[in-house]
Protein backbone atom coordinates (compact mmCIF):
# COMPACT_ATOMS: atom_id res chain seq x y z
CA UNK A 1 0.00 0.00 0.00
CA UNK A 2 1.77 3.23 -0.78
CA UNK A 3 2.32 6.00 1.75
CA UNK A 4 -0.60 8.28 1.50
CA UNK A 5 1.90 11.33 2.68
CA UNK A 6 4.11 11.24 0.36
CA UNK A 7 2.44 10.14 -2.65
CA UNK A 8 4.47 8.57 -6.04
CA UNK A 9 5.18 11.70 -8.69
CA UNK A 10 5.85 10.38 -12.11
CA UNK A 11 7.04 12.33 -14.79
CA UNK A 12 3.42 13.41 -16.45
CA UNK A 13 2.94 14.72 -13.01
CA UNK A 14 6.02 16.67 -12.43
CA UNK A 15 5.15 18.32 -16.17
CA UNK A 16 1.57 19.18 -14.94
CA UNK A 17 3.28 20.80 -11.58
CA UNK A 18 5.68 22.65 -14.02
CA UNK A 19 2.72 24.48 -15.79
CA UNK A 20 0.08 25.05 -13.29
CA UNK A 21 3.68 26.72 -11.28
CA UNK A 22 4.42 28.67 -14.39
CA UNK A 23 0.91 29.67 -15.10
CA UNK A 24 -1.80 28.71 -12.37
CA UNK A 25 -5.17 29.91 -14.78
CA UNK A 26 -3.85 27.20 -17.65
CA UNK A 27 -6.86 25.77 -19.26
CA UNK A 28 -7.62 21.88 -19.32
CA UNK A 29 -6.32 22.72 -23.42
CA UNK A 30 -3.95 24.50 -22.98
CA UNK A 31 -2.19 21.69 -20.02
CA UNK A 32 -3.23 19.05 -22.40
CA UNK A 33 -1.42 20.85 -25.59
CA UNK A 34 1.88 21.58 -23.80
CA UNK A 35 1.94 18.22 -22.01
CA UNK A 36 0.95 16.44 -25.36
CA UNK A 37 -2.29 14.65 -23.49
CA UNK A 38 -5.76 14.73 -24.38
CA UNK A 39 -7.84 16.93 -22.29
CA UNK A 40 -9.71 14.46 -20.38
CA UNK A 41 -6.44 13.07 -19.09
CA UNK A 42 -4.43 16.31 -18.23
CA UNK A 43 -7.81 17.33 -16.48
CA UNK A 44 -7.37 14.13 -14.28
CA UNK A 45 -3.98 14.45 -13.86
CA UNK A 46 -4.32 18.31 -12.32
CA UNK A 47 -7.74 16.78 -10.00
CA UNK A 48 -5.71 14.12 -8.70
CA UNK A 49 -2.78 15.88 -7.58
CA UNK A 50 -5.50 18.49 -5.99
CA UNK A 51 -7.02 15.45 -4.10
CA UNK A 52 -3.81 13.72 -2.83
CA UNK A 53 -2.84 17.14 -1.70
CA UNK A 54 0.09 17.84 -3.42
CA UNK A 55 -1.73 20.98 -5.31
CA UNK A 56 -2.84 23.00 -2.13
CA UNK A 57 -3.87 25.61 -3.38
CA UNK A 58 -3.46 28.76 -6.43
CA UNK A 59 -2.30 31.96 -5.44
CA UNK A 60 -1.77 35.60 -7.69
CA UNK A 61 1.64 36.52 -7.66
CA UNK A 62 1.34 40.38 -6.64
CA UNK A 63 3.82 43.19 -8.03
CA UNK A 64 3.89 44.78 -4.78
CA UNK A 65 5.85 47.90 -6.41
CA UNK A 66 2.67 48.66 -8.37
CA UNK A 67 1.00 48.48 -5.21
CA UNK A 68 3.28 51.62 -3.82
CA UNK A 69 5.37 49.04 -1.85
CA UNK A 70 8.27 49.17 -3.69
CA UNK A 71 10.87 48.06 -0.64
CA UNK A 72 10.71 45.09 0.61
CA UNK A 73 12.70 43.56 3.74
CA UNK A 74 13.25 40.60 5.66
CA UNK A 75 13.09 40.97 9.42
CA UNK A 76 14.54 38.23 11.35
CA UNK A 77 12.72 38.44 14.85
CA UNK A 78 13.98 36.69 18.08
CA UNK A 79 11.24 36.18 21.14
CA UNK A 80 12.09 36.46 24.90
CA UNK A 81 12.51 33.32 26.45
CA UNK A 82 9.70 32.58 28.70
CA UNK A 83 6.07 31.42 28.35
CA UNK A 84 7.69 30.73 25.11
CA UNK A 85 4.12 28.68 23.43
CA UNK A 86 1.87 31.75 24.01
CA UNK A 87 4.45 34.04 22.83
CA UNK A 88 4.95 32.10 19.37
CA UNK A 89 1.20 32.23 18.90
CA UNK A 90 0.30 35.74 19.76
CA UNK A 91 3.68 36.68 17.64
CA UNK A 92 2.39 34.89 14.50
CA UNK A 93 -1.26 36.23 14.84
CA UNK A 94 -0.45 39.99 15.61
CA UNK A 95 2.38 39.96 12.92
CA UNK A 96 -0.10 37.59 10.62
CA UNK A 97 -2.79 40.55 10.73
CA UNK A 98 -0.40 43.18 9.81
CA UNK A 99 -0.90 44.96 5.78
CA UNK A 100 2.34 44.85 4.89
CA UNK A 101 3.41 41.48 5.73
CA UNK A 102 3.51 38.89 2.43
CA UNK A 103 4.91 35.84 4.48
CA UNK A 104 5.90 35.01 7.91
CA UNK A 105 8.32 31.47 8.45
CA UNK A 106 8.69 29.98 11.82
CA UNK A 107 12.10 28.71 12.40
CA UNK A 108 14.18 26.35 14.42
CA UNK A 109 17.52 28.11 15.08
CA UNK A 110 18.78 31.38 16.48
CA UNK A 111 15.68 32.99 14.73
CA UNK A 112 11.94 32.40 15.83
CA UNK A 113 10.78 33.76 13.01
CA UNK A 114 11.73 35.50 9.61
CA UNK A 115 9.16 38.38 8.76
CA UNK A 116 8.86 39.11 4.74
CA UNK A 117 7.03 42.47 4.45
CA UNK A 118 6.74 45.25 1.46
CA UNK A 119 5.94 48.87 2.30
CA UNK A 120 6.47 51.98 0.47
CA UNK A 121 9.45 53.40 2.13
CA UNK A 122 12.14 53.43 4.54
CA UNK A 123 10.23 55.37 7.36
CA UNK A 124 7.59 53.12 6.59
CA UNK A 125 9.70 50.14 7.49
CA UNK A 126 11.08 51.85 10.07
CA UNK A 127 7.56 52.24 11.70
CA UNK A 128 6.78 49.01 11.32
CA UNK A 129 9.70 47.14 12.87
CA UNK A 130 10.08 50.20 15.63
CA UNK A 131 5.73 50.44 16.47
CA UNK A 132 4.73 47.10 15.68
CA UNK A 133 7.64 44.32 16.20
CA UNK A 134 10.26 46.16 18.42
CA UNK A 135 7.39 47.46 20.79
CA UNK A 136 5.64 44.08 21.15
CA UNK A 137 6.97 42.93 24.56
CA UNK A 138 7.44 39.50 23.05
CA UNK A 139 10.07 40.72 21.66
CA UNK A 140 13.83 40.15 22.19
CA UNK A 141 15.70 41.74 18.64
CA UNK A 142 15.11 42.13 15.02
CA UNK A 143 17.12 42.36 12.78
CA UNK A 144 16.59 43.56 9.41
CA UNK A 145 17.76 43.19 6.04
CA UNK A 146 16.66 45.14 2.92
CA UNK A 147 15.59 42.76 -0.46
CA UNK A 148 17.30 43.98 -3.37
CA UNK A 149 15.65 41.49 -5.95
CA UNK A 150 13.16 38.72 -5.37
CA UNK A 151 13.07 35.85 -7.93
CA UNK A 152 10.93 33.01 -7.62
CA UNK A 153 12.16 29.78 -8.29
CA UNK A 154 9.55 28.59 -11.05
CA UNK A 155 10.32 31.37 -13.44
CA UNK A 156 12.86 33.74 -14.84
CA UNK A 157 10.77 36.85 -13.72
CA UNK A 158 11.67 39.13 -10.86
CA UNK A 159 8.16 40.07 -8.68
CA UNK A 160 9.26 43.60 -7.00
């Protein structure tokens, strides 16, 4: 019986992850065209890796410079030591909430957390790691580094 977790990828299903990463609103046609497969098939092939969980989900990939949030940082936040659980949770709801956060990771390490966030300026990062991470009492350090590019891995395109 195979392992339900980790489910077997064969090559017609690492093409149909290759488009649907390239180009997420790909019609049943236009999968089945570039993979070479009839419709009916490519459509099963995309459904099936939805169902086993392997697809979870489609997102838009936002130009956050068009938005007016043309810098973008990484803030690299460290928690106080104590009550430690209910810290980590607050954190990641508070910071969750926040506008100008695209991603939050929760790390093992020195970091607890790595904070990816776009605004439109330097004062406005400056408020935001100052008013709403450095002031949270949570809070042991940030530290914060500036993006100069951003490239996703599944195409040549930079998203600023």
């Amino acid at each position: 019986m195979p392992d339900v977790s980790q489910p077997e990828i064969d090559d017609v299903d690492r093409a149909v992850l290759d488009v649907v990463q390239r180009d997420a609103r790909a019609t049943n046609r236009q999968l089945s065209r570039e993979l070479g497969l009839a419709e009916s098939t490519a459509h099963a092939r995309l459904r099936r890796l939805e169902n086993r969980g392997v697809i979870a989900g489609y997102e838009a990939v936002v130009r956050q410079s068009r938005l007016g949030r043309g810098l973008q940082a990484l803030i690299h936040v460290t928690l106080r030591p104590g009550a430690r659980q209910t810290s980590l949770t607050e954190f990641r709801e508070l910071v969750s909430a926040l506008p100008e956060v695209n991603q939050l990771f929760f790390l093992g390490g020195t970091d607890d957390f790595i904070v990816h966030v776009a605004v439109e300026d330097s004062s406005a990062l400056r408020r935001l790691v100052v008013d709403h991470l450095s002031a949270n009492p949570a809070v042991a350090s940030t530290r914060t580094s500036i993006v100069f590019e951003y490239h996703r891995n599944i195409s040549s395109a930079s998203f600023d």
